[in-house]
C-alpha atoms as a PDB file:
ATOM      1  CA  UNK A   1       0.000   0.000   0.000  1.00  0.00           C
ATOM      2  CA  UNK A   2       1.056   3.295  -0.596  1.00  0.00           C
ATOM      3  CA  UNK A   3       1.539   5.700   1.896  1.00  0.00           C
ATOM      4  CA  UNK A   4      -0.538   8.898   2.499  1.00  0.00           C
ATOM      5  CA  UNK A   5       0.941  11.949   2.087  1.00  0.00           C
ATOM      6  CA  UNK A   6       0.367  15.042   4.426  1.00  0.00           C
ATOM      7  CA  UNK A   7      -0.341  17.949   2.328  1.00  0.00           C
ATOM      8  CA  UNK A   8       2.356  20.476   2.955  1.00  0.00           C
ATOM      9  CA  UNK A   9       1.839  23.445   5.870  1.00  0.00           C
ATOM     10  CA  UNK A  10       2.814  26.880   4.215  1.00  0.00           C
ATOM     11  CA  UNK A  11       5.183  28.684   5.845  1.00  0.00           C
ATOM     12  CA  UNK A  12       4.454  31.503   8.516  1.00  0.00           C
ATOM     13  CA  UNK A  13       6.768  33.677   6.456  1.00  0.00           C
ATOM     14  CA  UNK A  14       5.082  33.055   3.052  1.00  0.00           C
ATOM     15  CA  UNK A  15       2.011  33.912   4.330  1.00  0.00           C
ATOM     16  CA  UNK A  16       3.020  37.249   5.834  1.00  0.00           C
ATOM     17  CA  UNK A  17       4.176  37.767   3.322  1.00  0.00           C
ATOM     18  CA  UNK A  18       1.381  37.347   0.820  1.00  0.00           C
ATOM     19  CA  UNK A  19      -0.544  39.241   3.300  1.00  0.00           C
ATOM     20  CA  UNK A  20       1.192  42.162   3.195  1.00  0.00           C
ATOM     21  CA  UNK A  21       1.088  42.422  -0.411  1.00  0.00           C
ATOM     22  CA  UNK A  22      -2.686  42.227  -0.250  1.00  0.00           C
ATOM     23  CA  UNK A  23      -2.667  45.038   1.946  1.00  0.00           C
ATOM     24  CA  UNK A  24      -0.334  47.292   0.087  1.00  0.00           C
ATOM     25  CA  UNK A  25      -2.974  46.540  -2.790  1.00  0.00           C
ATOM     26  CA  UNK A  26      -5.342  47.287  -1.393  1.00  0.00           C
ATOM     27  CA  UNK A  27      -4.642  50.597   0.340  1.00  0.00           C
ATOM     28  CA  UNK A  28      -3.391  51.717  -3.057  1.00  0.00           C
ATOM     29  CA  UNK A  29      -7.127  51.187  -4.640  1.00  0.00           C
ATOM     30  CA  UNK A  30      -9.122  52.738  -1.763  1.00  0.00           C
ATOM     31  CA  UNK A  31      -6.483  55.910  -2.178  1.00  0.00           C
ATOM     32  CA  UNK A  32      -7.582  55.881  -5.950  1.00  0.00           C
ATOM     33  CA  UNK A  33     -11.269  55.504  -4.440  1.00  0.00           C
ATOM     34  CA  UNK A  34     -10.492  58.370  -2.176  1.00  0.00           C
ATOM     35  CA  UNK A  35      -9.146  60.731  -4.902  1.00  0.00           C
ATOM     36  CA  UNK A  36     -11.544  60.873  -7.034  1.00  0.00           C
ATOM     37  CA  UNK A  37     -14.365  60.840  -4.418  1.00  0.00           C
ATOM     38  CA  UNK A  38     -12.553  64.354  -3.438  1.00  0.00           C
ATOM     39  CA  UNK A  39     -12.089  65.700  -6.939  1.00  0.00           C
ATOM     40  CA  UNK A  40     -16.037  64.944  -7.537  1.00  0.00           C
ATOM     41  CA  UNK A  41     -16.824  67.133  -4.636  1.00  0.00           C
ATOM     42  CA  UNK A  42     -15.156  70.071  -6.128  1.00  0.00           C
ATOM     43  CA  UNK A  43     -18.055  69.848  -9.146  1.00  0.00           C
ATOM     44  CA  UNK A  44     -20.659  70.269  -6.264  1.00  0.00           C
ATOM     45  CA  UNK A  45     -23.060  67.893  -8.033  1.00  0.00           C
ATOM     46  CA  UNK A  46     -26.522  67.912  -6.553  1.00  0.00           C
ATOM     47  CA  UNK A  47     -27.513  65.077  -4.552  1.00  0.00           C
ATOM     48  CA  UNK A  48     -30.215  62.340  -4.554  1.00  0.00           C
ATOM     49  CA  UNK A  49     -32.219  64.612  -2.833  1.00  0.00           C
ATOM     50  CA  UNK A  50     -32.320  67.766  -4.920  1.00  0.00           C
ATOM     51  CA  UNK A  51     -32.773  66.044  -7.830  1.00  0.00           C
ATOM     52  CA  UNK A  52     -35.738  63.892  -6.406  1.00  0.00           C
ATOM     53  CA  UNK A  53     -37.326  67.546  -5.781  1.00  0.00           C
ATOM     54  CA  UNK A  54     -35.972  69.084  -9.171  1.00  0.00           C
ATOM     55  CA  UNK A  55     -37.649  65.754 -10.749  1.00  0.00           C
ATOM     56  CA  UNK A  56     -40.962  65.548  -8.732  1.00  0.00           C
ATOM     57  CA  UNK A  57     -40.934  69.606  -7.550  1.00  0.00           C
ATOM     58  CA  UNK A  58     -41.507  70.455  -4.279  1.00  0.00           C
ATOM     59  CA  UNK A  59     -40.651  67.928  -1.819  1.00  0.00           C
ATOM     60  CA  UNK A  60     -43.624  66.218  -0.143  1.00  0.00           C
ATOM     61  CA  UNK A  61     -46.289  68.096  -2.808  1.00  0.00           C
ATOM     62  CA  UNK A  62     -47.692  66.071  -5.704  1.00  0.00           C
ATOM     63  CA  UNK A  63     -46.410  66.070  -9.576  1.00  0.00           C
ATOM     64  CA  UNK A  64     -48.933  68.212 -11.807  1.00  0.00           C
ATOM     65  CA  UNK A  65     -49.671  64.151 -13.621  1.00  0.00           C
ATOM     66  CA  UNK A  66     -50.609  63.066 -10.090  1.00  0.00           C
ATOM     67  CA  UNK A  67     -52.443  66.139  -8.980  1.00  0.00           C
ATOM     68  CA  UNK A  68     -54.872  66.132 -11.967  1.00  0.00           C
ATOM     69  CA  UNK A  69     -55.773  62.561 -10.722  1.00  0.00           C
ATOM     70  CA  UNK A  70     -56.189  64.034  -7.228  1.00  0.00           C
ATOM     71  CA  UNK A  71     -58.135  67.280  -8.623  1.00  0.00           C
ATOM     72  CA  UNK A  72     -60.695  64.714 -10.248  1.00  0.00           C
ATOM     73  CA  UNK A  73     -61.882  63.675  -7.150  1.00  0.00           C
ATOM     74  CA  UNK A  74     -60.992  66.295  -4.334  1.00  0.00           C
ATOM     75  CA  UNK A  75     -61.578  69.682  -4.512  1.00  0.00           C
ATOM     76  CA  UNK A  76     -58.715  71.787  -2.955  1.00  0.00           C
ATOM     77  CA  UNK A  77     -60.855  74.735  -2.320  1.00  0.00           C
ATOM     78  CA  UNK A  78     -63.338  72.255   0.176  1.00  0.00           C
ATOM     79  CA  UNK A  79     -59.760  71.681   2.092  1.00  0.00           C
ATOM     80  CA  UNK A  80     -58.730  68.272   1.142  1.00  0.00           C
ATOM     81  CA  UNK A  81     -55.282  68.222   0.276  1.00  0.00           C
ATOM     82  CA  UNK A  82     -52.532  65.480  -0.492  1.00  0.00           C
ATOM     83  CA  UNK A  83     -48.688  64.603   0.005  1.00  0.00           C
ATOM     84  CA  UNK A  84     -46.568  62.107  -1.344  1.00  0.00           C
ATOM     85  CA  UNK A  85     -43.422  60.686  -0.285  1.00  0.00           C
ATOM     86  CA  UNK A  86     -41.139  59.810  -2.914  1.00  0.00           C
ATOM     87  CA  UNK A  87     -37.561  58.485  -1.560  1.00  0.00           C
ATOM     88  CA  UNK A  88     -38.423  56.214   1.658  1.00  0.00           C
ATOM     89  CA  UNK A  89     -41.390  54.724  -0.225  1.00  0.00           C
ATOM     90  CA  UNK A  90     -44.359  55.594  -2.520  1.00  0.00           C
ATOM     91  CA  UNK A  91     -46.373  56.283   0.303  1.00  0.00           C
ATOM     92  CA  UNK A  92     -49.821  58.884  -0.826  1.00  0.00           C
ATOM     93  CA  UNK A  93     -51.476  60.410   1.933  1.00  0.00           C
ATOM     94  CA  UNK A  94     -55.100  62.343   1.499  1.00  0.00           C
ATOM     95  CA  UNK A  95     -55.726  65.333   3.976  1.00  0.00           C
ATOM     96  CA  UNK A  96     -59.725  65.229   4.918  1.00  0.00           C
ATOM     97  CA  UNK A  97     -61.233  68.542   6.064  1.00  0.00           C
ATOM     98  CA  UNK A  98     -62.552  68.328   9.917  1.00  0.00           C
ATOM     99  CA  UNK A  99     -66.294  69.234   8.233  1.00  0.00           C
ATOM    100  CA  UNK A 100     -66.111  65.890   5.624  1.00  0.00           C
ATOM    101  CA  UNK A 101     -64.491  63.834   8.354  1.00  0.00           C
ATOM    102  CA  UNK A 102     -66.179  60.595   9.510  1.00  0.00           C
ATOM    103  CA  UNK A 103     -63.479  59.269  11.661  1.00  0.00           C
ATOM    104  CA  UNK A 104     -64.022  58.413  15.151  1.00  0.00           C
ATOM    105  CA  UNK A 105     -63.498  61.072  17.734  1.00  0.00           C
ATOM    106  CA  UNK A 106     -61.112  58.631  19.770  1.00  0.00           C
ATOM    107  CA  UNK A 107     -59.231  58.376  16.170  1.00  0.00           C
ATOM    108  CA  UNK A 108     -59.011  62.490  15.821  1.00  0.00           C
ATOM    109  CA  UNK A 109     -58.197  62.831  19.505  1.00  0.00           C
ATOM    110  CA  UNK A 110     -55.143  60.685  18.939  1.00  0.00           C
ATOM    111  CA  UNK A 111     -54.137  61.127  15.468  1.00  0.00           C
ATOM    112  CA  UNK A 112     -55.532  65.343  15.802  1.00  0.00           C
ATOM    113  CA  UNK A 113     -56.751  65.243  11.992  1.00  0.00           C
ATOM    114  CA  UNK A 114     -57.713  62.814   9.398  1.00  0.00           C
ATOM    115  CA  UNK A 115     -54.954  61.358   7.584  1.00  0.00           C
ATOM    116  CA  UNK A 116     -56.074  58.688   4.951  1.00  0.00           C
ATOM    117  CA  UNK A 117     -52.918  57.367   3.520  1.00  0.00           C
ATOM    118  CA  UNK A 118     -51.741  54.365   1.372  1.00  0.00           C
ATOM    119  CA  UNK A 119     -48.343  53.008   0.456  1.00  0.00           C
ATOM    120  CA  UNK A 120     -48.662  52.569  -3.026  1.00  0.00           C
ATOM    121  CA  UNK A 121     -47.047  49.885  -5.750  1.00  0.00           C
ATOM    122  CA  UNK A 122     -44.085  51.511  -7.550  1.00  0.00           C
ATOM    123  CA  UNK A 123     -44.934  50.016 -10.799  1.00  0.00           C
ATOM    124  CA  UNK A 124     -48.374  51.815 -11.475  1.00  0.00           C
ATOM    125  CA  UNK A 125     -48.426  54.877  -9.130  1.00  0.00           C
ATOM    126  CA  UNK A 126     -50.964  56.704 -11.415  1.00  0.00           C
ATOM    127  CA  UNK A 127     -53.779  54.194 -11.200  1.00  0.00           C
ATOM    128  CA  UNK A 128     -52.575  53.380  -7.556  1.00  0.00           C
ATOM    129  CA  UNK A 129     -53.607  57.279  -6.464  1.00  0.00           C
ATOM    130  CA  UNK A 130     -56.539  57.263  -8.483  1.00  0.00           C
ATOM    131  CA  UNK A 131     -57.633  53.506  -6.591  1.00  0.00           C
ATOM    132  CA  UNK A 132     -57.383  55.400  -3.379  1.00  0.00           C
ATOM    133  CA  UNK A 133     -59.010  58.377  -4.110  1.00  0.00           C
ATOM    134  CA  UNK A 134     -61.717  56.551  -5.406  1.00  0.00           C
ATOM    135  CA  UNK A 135     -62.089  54.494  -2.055  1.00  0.00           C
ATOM    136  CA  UNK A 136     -61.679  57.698   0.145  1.00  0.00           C
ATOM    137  CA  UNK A 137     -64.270  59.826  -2.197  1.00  0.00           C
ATOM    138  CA  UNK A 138     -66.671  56.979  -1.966  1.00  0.00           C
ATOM    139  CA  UNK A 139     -66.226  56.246   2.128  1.00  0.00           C
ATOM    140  CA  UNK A 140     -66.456  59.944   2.924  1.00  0.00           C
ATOM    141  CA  UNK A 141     -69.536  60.135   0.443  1.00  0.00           C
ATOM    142  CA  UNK A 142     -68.164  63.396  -1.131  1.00  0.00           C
ATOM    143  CA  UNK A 143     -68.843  64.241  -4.685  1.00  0.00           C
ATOM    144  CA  UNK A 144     -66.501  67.126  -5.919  1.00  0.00           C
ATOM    145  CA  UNK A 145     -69.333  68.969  -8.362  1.00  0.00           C
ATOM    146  CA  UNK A 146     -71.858  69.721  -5.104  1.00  0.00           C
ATOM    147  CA  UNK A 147     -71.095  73.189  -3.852  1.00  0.00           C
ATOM    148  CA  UNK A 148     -70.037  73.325  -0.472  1.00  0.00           C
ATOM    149  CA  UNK A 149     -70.363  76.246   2.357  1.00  0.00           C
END
């Protein structure tokens, strides 16, 4: 029978080695990293931020393709008014007067106004918003075209 063979231990040296050449490599990329994360500060280019709110205009306040869906079914001058949120998630949120409200006064004693909001899917926002407007018009039986005091 033949005999078995141990597989050979590297050295201690030839590993140090090895690992210090890894190192060296390494610092030498992350300086590269480094100096051209610097130099691209020096263009001051706007962040993800700004140019979420150059894209979508004012921060918080709905697109004009999103607020003619909203304007269908609210009427702005009755007091309803809506917010998204565009960078954590595509969350739509509906603003209901105190005088349309039909929440629970244990819900606007907590809460202090009437917040009907939705996170919505990010593949079909449009039709999402106009879903949910739908709903809220329907539950709060408002119809936009009766005049209001």
């Amino acid at each position: 029978m033949d005999e078995v063979t141990k597989p050979k231990m590297p050295s201690l040296l030839g590993l140090q080695a090895e690992f210090v050449a890894h190192r060296d490599h390494v610092d030498e990329v992350l300086g590269r990293i480094v100096g051209m994360l610097e130099a691209k500060d020096g263009d001051k280019s706007p962040s993800l931020v700004e140019e979420a709110k150059q894209a979508d205009g004012v921060f918080g306040k709905l697109p004009p393709q999103y607020e003619a869906v909203f304007a269908k079914y609210f009427d702005r001058n009755d007091g309803f008014s809506a917010e998204m949120d565009y960078l954590s998630r595509n969350s739509f949120a509906i603003f209901v007067p105190q005088k349309f409200s039909n929440a629970t006064p244990a819900y606007l004693d907590f809460y202090k106004r009437d917040v009907r909001s939705k996170v919505l899917r990010g593949d079909n926002i449009a039709d999402g918003i106009e879903e949910w407007c739908k709903l809220v018009a329907r539950n709060l039986h408002y119809d936009r075209t009766k005049q209001t005091k």
